[in-house]
Protein backbone atom coordinates (compact mmCIF):
# COMPACT_ATOMS: atom_id res chain seq x y z
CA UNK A 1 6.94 1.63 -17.49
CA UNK A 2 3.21 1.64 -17.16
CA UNK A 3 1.84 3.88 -14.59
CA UNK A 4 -0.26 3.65 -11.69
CA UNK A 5 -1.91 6.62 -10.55
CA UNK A 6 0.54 9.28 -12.84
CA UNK A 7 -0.88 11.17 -15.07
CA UNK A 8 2.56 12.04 -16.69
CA UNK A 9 6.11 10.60 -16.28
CA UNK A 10 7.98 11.50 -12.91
CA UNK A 11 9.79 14.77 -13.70
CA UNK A 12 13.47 16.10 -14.05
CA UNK A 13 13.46 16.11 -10.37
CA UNK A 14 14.41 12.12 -9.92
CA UNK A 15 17.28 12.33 -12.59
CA UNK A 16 19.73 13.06 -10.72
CA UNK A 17 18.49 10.86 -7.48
CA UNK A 18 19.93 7.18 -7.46
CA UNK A 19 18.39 4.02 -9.21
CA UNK A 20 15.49 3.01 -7.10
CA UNK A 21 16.43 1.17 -4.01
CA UNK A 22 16.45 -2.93 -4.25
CA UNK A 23 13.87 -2.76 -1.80
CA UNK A 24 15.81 -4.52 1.11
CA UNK A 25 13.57 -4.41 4.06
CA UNK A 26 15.49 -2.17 6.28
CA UNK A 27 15.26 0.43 3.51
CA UNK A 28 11.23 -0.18 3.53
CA UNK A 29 11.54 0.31 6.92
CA UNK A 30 13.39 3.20 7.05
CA UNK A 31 10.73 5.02 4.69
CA UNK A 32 8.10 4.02 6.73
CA UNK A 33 9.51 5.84 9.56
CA UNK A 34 10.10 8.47 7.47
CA UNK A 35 6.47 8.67 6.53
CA UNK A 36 5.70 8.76 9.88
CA UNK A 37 7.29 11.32 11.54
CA UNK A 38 6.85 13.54 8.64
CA UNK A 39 10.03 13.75 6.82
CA UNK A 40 9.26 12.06 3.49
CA UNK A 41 6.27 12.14 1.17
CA UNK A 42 5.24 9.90 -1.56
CA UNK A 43 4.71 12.03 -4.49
CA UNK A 44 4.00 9.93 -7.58
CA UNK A 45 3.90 5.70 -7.99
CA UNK A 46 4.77 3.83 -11.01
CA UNK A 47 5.22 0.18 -11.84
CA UNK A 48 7.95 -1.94 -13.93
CA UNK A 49 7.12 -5.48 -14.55
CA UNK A 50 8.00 -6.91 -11.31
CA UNK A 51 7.86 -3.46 -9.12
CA UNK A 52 5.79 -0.67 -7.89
CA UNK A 53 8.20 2.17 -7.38
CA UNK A 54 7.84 5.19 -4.96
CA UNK A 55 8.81 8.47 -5.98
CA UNK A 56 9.65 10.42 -2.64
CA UNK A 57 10.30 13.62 -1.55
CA UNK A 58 11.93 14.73 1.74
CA UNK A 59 10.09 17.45 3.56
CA UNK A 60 10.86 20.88 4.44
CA UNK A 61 11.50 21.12 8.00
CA UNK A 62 8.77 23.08 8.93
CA UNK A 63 6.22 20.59 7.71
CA UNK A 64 7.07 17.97 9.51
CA UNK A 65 4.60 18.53 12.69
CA UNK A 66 1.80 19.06 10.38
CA UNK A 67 2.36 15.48 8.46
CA UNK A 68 3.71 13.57 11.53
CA UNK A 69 1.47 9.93 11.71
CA UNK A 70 1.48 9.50 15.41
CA UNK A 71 -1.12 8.59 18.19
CA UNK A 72 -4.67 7.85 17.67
CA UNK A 73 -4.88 7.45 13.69
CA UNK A 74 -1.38 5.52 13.63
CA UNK A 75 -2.89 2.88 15.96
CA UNK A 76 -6.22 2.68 13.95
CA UNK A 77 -4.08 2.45 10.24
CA UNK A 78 -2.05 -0.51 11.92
CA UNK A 79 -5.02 -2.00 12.83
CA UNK A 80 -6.27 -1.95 9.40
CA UNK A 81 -3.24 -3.66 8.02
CA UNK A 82 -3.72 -6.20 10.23
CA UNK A 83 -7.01 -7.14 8.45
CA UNK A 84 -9.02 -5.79 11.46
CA UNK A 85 -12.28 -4.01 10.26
CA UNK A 86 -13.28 -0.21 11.36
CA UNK A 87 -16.13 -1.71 13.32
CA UNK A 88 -13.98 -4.37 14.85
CA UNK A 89 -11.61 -2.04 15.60
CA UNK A 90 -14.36 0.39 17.06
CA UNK A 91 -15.44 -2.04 19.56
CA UNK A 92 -12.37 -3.36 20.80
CA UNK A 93 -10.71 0.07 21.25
CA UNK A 94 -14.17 1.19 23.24
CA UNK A 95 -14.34 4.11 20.70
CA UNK A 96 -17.48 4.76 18.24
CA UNK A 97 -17.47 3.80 14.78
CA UNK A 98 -17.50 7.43 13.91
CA UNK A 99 -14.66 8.03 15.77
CA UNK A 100 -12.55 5.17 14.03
CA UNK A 101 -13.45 5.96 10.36
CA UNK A 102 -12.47 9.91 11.06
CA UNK A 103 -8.47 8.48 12.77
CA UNK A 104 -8.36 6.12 9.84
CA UNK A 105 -9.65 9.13 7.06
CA UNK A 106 -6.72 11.39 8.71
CA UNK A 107 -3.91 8.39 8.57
CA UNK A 108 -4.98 7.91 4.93
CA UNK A 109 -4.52 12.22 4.14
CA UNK A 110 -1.56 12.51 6.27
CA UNK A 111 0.04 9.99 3.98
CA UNK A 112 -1.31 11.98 1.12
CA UNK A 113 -4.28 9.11 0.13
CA UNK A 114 -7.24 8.84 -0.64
CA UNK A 115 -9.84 8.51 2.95
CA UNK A 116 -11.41 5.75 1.78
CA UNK A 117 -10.80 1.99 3.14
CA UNK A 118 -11.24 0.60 -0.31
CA UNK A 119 -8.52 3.03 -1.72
CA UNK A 120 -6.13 1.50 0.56
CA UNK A 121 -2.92 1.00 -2.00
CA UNK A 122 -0.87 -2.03 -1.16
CA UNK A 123 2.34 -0.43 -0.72
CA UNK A 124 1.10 1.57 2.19
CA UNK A 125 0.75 -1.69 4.70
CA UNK A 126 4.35 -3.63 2.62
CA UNK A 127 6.23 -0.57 3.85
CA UNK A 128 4.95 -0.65 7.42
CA UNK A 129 5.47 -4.64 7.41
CA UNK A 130 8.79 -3.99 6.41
CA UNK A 131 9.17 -1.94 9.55
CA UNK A 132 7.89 -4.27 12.19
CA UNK A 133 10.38 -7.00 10.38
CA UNK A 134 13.54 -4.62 10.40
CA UNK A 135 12.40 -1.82 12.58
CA UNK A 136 14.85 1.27 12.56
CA UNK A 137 15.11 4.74 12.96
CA UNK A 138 13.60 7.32 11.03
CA UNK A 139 16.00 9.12 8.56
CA UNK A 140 15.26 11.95 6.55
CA UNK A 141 15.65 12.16 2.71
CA UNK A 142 18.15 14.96 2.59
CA UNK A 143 20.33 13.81 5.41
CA UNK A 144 20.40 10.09 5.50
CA UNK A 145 18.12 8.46 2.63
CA UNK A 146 20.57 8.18 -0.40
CA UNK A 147 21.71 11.93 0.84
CA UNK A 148 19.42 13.82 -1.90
CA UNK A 149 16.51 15.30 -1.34
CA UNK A 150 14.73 13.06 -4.32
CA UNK A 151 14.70 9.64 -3.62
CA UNK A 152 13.22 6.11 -5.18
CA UNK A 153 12.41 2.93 -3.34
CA UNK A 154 11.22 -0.18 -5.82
CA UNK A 155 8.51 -2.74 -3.83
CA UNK A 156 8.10 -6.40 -5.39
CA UNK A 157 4.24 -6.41 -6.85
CA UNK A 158 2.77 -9.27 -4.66
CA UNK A 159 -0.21 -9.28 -7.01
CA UNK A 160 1.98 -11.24 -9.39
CA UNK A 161 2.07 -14.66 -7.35
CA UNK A 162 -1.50 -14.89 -8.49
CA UNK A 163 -1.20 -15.37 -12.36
CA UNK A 164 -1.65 -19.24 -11.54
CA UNK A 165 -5.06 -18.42 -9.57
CA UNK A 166 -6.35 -15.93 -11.84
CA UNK A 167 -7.17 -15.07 -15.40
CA UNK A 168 -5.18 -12.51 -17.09
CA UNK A 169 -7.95 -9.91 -17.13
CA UNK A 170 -8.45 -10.59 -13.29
CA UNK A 171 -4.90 -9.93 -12.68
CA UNK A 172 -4.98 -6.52 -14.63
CA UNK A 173 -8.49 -5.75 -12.04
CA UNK A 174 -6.55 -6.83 -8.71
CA UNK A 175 -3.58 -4.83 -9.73
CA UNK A 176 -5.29 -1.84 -10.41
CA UNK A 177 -7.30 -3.27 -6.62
CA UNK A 178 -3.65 -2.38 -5.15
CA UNK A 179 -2.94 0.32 -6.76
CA UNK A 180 -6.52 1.98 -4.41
CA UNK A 181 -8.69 2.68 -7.74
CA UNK A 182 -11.80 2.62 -7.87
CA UNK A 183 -14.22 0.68 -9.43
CA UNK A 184 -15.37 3.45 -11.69
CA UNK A 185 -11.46 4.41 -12.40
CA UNK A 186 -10.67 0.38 -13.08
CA UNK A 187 -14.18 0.56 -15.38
CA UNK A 188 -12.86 3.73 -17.25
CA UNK A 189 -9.29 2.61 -17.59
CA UNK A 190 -10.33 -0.90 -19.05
CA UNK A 191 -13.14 0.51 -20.80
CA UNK A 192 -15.68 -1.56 -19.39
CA UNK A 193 -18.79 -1.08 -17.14
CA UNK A 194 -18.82 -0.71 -13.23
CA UNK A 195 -20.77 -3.45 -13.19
CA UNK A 196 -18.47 -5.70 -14.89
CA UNK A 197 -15.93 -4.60 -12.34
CA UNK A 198 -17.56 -5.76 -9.79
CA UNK A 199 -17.84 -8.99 -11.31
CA UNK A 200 -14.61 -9.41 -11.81
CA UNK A 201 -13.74 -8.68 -8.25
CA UNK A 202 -16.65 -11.20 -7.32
CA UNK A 203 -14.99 -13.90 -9.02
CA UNK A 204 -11.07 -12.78 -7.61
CA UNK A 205 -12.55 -12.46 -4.08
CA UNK A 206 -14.39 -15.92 -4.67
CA UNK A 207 -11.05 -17.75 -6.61
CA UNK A 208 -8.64 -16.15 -3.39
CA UNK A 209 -11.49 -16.69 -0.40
CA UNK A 210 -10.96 -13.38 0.58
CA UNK A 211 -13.96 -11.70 2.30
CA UNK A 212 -13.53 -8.01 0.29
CA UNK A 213 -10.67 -5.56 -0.98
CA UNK A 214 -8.95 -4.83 2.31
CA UNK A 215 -8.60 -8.77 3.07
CA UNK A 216 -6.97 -8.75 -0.68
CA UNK A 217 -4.67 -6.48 0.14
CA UNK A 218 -3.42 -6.89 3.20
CA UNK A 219 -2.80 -10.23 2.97
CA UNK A 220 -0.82 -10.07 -0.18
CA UNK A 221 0.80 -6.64 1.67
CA UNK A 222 1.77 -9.14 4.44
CA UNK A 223 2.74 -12.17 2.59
CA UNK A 224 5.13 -9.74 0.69
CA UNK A 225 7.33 -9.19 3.50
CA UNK A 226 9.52 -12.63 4.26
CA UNK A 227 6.33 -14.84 4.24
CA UNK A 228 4.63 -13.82 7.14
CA UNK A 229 0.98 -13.31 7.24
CA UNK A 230 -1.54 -11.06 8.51
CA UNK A 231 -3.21 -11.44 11.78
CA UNK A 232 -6.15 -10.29 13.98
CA UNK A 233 -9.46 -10.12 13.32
CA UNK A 234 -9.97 -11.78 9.74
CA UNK A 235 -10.59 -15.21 8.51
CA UNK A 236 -6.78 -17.19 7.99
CA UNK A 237 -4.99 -16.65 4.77
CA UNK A 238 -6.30 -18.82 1.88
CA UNK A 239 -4.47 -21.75 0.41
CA UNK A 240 -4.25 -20.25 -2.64
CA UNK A 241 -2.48 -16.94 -1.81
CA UNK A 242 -0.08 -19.33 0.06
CA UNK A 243 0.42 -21.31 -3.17
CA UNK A 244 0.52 -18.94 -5.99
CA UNK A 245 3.36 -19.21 -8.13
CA UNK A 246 5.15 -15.24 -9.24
CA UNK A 247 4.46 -14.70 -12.46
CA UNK A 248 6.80 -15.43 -14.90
């Protein structure tokens, strides 16, 4: 299993906690509800070759007020999945831009991310597409999700319809796109320059006719979930994100 943002191998705590979920969409949605009101955290991701699997962790119970998504910075993060820009956003919710950027920067640190648009991972907007699809109730880890209080859920890697579009070493850049690096982490863990990074991710952006890494990802976060597609403000999904073959 090659990792995504571990630094070490998920510990003795997920041994005993059942084979990661198939992913069926009321399961995705049931951790996104999860997420929201509090009850689960993502601890650790990894990825198999078809999979990006979630290592979660239910709550104690009083935590769950502190690390309940709700309100203000819920609305703003759904926005964002729909491809709608922080400006864009700003202006159609009458709010200033400053405003916007500080709900989205607490969405992304509630859910234990990275504040930054452009360290949006992928799995983030699948789950909550898999929620508007099968939308449930939330159920906490210890009392409903598999009944343990360590849990997996596996998430097919949309990245991998692109092989067809893409060159290998611009698959191996968008993936690690998904995964929320950075360009300087991508440069370090391929051992190239920034600079060629951002290359790279010229040339995806250019190949896909995506305007920029949140377009990337939430289209490929939306096209994920039973086809459907992202909508709002944005340019329409490209041709060849609707074409790409999965990787075989």
């Amino acid at each position: 299993m090659s990792l995504g943002d571990l630094s070490s191998q998920p510990d003795d705590r997920w041994e005993s906690s059942p084979p990661p979920n198939d992913g069926s969409p009321e399961a995705l949605s049931a951790v996104w509800a999860a997420l929201c009101a509090g009850q689960l955290r993502i601890v650790q991701h990894a990825q198999d070759e078809l999979h990006t699997i979630l290592y979660l962790e239910e709550r104690r119970a009083d935590e769950l007020a502190r690390w309940a998504l709700r309100g203000r910075p819920l609305t703003v993060l759904e926005r964002v999945f729909l491809g709608q820009s922080l400006n864009f956003i700003a202006l159609d919710l009458g709010f200033s831009s400053s405003t916007v950027s500080a709900e989205f920067q607490v969405a992304m640190r509630t859910l234990g991310l990275k504040a930054r648009l452009s360290c949006l991972p992928v799995h983030i907007p699948q789950l909550w597409h898999a929620s508007r699809a099968h939308p449930v109730g939330a159920t906490a880890a210890g009392s409903g999700w598999h009944g343990a209080r360590f849990a997996t859920v596996a998430l097919p890697r949309p990245e991998l319809r692109l092989a067809s579009v893409l060159s290998r070493a611009e698959l191996e850049v968008s993936t690690m796109v998904l995964q929320g690096k950075t360009h300087a982490e991508i440069a370090s863990v391929r051992g190239t320059s920034a600079r060629t990074v951002a290359n790279q991710l010229a040339s995806i952006f250019g190949k896909l006719d995506v305007s920029g890494r949140q377009q990337l990802v939430t289209t490929l976060a939306a096209g994920s979930t039973h086809g459907s597609k992202p909508h709002g403000q944005q340019r329409a999904p490209r041709q060849q994100l609707d074409d790409a073959e999965p990787w075989a």
